[in-house]
Protein backbone atom coordinates (compact mmCIF):
# COMPACT_ATOMS: atom_id res chain seq x y z
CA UNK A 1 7.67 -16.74 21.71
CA UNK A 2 7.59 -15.01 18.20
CA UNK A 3 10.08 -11.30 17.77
CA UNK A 4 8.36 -8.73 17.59
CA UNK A 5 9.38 -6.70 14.19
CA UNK A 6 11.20 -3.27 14.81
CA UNK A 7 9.41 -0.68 15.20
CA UNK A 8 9.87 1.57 11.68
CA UNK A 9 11.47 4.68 12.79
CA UNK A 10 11.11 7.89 9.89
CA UNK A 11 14.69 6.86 8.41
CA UNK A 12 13.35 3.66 7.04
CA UNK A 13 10.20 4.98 6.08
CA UNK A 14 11.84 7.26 4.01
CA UNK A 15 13.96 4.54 2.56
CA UNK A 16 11.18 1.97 2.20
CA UNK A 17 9.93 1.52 -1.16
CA UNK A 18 6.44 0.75 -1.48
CA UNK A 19 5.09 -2.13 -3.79
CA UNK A 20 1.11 -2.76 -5.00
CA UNK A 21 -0.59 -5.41 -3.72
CA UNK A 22 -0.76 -7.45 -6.86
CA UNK A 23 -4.70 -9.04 -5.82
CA UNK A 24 -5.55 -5.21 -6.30
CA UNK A 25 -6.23 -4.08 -9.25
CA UNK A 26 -6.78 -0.16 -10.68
CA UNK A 27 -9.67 0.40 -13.09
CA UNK A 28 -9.65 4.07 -14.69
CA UNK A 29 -13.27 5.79 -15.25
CA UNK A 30 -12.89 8.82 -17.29
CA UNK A 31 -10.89 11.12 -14.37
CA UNK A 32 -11.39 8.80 -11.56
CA UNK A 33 -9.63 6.03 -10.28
CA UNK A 34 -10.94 3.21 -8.65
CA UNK A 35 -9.18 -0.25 -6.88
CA UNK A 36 -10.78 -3.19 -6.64
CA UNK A 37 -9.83 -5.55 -4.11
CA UNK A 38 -10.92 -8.85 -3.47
CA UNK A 39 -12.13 -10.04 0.18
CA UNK A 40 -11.66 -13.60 1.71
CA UNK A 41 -14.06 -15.54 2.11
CA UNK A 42 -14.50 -17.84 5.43
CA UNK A 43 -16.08 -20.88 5.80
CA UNK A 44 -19.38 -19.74 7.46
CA UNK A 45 -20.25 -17.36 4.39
CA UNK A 46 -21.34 -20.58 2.16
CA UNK A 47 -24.39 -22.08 1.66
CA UNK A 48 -26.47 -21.85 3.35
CA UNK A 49 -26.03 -18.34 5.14
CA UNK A 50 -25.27 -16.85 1.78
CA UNK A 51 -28.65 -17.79 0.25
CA UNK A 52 -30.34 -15.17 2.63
CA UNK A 53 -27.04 -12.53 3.22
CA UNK A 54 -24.97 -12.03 -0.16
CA UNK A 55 -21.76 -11.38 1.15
CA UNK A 56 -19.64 -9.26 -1.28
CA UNK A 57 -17.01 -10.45 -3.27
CA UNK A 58 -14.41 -7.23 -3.17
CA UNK A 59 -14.04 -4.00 -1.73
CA UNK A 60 -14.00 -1.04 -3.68
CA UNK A 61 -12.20 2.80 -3.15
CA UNK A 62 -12.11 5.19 -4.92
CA UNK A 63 -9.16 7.33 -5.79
CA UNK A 64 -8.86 11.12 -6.53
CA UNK A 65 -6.37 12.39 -8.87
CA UNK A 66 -3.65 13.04 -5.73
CA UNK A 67 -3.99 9.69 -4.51
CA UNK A 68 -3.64 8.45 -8.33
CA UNK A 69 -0.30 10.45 -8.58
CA UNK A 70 0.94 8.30 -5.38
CA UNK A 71 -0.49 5.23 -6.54
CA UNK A 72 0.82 4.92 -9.63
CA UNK A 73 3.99 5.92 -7.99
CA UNK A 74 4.31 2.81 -6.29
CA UNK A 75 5.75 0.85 -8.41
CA UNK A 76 8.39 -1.20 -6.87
CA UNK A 77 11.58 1.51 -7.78
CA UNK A 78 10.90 4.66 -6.04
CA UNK A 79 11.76 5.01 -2.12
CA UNK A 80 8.72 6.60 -0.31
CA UNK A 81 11.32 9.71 -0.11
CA UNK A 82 11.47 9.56 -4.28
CA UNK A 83 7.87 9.73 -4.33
CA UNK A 84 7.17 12.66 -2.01
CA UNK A 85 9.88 14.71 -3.56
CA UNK A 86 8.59 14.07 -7.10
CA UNK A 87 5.23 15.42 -5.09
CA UNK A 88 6.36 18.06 -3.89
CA UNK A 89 7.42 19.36 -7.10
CA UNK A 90 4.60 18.35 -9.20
CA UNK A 91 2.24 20.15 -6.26
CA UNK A 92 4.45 23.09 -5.52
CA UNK A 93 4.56 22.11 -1.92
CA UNK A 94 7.17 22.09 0.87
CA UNK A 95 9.20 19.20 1.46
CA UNK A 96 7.91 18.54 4.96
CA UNK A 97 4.13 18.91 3.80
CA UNK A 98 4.38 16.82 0.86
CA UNK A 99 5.98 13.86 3.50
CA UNK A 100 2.81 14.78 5.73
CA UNK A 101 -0.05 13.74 2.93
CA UNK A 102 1.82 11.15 1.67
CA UNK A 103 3.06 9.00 4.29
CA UNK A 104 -0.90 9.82 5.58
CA UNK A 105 -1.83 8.07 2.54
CA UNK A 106 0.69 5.50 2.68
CA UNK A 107 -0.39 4.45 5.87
CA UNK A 108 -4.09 4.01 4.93
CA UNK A 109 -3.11 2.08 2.12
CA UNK A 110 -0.57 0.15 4.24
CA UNK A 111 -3.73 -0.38 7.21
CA UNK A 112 -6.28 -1.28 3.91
CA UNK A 113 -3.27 -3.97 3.20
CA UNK A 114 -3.26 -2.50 -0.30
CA UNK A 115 1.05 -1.70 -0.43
CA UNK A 116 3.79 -3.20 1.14
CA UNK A 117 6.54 -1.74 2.46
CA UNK A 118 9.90 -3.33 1.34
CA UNK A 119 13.43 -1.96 3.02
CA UNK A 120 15.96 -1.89 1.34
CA UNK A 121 18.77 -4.84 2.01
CA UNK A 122 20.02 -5.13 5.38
CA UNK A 123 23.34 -6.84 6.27
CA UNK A 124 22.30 -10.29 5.62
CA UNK A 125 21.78 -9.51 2.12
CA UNK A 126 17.99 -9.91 1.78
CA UNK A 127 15.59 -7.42 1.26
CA UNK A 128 13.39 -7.14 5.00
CA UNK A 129 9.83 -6.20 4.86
CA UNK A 130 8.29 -3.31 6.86
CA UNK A 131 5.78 -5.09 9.96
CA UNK A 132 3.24 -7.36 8.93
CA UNK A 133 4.28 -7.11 5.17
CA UNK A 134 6.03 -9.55 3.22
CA UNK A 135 9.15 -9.39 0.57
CA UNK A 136 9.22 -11.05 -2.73
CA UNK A 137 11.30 -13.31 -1.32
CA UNK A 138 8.73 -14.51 0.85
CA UNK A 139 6.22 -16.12 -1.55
């Protein structure tokens, strides 16, 4: 019987510090932002079923220039609550509205499997990952 990871309460959210998936990558086009990220590929989407259905290869979103500013902000150093008080500020906004969009965000990126959330070191000394992610440590 496998443990279930805790459930991540809005304390460690706050403290969690979000990392890129590094099989995404970020192309810029003029204003626009877009990720490209690449899809798996099972078994049954060879030869010969991909001769009549072309599967595709990667999955692409597009990013405006608000979900740039929190993109590029996850880079490994800032804690989720670094990166929604540096938005905030940048957007003029109230601390509790800025946490709003941006752990929104956060989340669909976290769903799309596009971040990671990374706590910050527990007890034992090594850095615990939020659920279903993994650390550094892991690979």
């Amino acid at each position: 019987m496998s443990q279930r990871p805790p459930r991540m309460t809005n304390e460690m959210l706050l403290d969690a510090i979000p990392v890129v998936n590094q099989a995404v990558k970020a192309r810029q086009h003029g204003k626009a932002m877009e990720l490209i990220v690449p899809l798996r590929q099972t078994w049954w989407m060879g030869p010969p079923l991909s001769w009549v259905f072309p599967f595709r290869e990667e999955r692409r979103i597009a990013l405006d220039a608000v979900g740039q500013e929190v993109w590029r902000s996850c880079n490994g150093r800032r804690t989720t609550e670094q990166i929604i008080e540096r938005f905030a500020n940048k957007y003029n906004v109230r601390f509790h509205d800025a946490r709003l969009a941006v752990t929104q965000f956060l989340r669909s990126l976290l769903e799309r499997n596009l971040v990671a959330l990374v706590l910050p070191e527990q007890d034992s000394g090594q850095p615990s990952a939020g659920p279903g992610q993994v650390t550094a440590s892991d690979n």
